[in-house]
N, C-alpha and C. Protein backbone atom coordinates (compact mmCIF):
# COMPACT_ATOMS: atom_id res chain seq x y z
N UNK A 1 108.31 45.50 -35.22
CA UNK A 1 108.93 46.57 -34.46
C UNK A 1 109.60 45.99 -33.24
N UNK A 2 110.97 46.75 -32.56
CA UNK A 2 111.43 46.42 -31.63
C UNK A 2 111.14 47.96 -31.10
N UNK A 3 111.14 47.63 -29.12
CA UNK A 3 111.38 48.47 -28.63
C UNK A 3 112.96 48.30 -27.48
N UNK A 4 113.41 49.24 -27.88
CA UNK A 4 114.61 49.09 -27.25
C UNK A 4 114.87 49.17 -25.61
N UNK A 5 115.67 48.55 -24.69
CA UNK A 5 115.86 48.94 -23.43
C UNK A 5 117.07 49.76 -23.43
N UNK A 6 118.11 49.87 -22.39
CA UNK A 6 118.78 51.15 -22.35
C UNK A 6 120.34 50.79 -22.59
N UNK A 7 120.88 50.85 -23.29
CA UNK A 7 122.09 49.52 -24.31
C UNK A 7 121.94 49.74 -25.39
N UNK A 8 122.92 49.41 -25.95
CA UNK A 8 123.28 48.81 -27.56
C UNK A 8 121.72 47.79 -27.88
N UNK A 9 121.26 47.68 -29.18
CA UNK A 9 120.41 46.72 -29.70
C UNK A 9 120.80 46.03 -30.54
N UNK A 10 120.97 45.00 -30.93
CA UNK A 10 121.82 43.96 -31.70
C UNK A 10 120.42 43.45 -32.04
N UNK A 11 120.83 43.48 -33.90
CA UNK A 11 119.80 42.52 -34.25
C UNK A 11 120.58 41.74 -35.57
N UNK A 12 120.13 40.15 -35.17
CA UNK A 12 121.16 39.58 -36.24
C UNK A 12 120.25 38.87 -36.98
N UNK A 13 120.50 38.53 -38.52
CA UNK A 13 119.78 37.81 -39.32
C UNK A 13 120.53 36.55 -39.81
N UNK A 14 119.45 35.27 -40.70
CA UNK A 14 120.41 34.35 -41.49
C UNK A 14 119.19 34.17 -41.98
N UNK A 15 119.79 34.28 -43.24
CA UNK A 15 118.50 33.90 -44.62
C UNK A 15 119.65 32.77 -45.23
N UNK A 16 118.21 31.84 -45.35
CA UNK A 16 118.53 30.43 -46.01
C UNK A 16 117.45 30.45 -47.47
N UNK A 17 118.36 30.71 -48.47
CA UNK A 17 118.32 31.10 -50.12
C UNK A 17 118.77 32.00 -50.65
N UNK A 18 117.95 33.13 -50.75
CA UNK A 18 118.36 34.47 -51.77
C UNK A 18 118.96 35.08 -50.90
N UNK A 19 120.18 36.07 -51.03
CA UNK A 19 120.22 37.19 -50.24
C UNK A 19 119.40 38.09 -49.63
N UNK A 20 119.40 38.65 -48.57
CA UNK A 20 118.83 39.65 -48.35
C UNK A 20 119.32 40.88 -47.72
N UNK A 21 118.72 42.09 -47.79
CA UNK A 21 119.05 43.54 -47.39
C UNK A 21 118.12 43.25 -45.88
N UNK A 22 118.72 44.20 -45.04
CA UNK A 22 117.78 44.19 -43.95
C UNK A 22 118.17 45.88 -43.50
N UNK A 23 117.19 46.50 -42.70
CA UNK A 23 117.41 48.11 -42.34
C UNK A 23 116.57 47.75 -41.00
N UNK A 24 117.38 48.83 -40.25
CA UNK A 24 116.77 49.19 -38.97
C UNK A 24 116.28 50.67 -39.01
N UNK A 25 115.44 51.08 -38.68
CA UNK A 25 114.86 51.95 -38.69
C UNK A 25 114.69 52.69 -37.14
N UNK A 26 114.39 54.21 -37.06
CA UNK A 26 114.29 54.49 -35.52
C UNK A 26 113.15 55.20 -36.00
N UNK A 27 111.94 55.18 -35.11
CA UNK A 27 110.94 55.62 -35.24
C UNK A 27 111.40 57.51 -34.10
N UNK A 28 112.01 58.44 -34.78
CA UNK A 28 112.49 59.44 -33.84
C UNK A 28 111.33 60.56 -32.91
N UNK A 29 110.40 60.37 -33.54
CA UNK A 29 109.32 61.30 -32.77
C UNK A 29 107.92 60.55 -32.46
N UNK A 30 108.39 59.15 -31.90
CA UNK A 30 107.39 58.22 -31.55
C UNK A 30 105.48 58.52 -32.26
N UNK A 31 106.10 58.47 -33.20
CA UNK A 31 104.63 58.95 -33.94
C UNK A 31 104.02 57.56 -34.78
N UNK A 32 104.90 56.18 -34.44
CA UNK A 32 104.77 55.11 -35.24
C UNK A 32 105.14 55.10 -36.61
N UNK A 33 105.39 55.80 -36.97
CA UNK A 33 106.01 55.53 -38.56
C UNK A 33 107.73 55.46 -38.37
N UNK A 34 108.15 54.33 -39.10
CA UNK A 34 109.99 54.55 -38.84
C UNK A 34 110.51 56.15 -40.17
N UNK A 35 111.04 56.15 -39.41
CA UNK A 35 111.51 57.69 -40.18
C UNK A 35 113.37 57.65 -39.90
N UNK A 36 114.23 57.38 -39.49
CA UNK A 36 115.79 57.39 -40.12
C UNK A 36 116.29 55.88 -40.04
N UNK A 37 116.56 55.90 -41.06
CA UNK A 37 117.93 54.72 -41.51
C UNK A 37 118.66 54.83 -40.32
N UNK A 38 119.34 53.59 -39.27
CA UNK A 38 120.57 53.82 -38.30
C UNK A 38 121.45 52.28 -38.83
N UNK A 39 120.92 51.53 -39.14
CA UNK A 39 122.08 50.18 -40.09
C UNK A 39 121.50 49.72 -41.11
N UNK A 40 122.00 49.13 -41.89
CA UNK A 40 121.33 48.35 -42.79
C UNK A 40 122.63 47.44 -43.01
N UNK A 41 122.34 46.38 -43.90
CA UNK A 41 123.21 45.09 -44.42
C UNK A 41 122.93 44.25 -45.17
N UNK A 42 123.45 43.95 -46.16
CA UNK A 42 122.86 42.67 -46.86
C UNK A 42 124.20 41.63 -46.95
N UNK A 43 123.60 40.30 -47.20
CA UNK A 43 124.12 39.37 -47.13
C UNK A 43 123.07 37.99 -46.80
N UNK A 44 123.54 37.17 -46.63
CA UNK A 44 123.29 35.85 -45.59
C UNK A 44 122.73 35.94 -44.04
N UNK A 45 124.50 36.30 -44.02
CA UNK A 45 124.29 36.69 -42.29
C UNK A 45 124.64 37.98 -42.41
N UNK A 46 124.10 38.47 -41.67
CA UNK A 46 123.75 40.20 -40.98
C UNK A 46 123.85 40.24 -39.81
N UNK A 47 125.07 41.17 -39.25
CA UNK A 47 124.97 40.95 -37.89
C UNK A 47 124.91 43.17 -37.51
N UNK A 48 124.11 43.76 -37.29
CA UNK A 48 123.62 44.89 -36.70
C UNK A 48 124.06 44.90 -35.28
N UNK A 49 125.06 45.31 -35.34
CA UNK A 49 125.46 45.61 -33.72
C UNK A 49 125.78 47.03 -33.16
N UNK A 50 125.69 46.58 -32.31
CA UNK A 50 125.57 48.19 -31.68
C UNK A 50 125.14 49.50 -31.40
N UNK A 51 123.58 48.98 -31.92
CA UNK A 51 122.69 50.38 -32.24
C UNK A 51 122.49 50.74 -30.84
N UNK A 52 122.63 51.94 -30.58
CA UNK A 52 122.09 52.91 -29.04
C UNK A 52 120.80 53.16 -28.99
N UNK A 53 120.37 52.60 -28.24
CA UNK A 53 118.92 52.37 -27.70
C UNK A 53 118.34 53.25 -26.05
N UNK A 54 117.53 53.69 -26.19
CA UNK A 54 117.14 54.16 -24.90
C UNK A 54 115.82 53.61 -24.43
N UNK A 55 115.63 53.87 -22.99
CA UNK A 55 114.19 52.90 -22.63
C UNK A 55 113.16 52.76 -23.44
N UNK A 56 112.21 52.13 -23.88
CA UNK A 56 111.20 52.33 -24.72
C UNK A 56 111.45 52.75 -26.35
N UNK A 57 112.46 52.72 -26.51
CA UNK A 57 112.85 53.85 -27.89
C UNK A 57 111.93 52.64 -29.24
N UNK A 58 111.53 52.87 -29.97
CA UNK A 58 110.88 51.68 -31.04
C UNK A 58 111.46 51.92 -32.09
N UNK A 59 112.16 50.92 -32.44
CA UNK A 59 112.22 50.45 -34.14
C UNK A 59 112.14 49.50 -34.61
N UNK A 60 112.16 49.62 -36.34
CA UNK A 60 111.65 49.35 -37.17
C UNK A 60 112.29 48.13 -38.08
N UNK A 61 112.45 46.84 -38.00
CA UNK A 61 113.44 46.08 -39.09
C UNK A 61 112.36 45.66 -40.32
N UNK A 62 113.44 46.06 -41.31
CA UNK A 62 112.70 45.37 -42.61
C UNK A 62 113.73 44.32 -43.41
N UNK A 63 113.17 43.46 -44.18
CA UNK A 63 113.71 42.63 -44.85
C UNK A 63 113.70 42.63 -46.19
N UNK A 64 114.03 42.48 -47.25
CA UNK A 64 113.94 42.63 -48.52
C UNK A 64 114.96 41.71 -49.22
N UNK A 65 113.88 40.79 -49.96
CA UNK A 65 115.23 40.11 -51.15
C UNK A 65 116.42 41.25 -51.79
N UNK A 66 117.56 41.18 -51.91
CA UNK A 66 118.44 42.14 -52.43
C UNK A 66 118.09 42.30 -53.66
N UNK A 67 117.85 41.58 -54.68
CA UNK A 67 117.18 41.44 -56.11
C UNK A 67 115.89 41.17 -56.14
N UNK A 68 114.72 41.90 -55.84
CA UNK A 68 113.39 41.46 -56.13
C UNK A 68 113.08 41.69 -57.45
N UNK A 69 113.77 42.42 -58.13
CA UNK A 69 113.41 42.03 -59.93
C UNK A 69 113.67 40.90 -60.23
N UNK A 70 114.41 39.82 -59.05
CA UNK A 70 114.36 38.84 -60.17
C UNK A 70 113.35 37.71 -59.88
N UNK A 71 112.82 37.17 -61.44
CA UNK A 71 111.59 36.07 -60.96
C UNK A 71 111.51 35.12 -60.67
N UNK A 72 112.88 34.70 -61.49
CA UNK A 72 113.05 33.18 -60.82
C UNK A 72 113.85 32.94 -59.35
N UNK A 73 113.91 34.17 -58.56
CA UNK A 73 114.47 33.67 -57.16
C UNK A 73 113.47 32.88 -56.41
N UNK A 74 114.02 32.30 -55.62
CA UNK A 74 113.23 31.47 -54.86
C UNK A 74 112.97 32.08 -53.72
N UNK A 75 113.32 32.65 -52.86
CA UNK A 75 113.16 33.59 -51.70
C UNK A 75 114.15 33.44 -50.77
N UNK A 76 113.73 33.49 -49.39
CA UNK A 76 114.54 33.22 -48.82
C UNK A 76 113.56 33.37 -47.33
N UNK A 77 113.83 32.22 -46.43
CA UNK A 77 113.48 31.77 -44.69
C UNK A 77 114.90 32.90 -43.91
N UNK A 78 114.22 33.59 -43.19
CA UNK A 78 115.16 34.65 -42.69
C UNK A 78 114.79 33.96 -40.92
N UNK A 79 116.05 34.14 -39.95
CA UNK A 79 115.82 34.05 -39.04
C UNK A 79 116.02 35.47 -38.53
N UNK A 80 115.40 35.66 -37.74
CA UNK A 80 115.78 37.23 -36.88
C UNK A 80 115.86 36.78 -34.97
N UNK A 81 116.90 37.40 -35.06
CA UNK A 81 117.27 37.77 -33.26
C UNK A 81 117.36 39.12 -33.47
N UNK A 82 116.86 39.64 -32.00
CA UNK A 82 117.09 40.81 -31.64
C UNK A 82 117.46 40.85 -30.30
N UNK A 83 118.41 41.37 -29.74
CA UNK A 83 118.81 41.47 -28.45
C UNK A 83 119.13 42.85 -27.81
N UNK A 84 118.55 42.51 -26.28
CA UNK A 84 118.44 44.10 -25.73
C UNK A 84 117.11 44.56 -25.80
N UNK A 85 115.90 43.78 -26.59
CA UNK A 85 114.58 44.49 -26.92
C UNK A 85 113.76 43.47 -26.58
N UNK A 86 112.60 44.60 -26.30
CA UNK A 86 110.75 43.76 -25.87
C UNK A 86 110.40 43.38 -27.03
N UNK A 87 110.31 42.08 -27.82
CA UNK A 87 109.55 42.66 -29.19
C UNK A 87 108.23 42.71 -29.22
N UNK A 88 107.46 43.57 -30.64
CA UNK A 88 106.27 42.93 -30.51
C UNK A 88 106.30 42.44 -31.67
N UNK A 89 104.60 41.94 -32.37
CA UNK A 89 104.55 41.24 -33.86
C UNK A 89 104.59 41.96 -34.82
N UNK A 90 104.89 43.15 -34.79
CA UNK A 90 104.72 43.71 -36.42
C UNK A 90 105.59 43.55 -36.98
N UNK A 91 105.34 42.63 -38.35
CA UNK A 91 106.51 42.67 -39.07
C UNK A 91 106.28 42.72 -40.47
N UNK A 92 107.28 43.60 -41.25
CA UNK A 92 106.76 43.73 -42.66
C UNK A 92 107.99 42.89 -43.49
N UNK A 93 107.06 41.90 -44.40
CA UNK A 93 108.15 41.30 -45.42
C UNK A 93 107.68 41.39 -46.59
N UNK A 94 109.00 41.81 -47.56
CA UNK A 94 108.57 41.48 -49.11
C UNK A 94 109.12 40.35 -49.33
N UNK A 95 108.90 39.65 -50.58
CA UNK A 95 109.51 39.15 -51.35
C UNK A 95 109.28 39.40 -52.70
């Protein structure tokens, strides 16, 4: 989870192997569960710019191979930046 300060939130990715999908999520009634879609992207590089953020606001990034049906992918090492945000450690990955 990120929590946002009061700005745009930029969060950029680079996965080294498989593609991947990535979604940002806004947690809207601070109840901890992410509840609306505000970007998503797949590719390599992912660059999420410009999400509107208010003090404290928390969301949600997830990662996902773009093809997890397939078996013989190898995966993929994702880097994540997020800018504009406090982070903390929660983070959920599939592969």
């Amino acid at each position: 989870t990120a929590r946002g300060n009061d700005g745009p939130l930029d969060v950029v990715l680079t996965a080294q192997g498989d593609t991947i999908t990535a979604n940002v999520y806004r947690d809207t009634n601070a109840d901890g569960v992410p509840d609306l879609l505000v970007r998503s992207g797949t590719g390599r590089d992912i660059r999420l710019e410009g999400i509107a953020a208010t003090q404290g606001q928390r969301f949600w990034i997830e990662t996902l191979l773009t093809n997890p049906a397939n078996l013989n992918a190898a995966g993929s090492l994702v880097r994540l930046e997020v800018r504009n945000a406090a982070l903390s450690c929660n983070q959920r990955h599939r592969s």
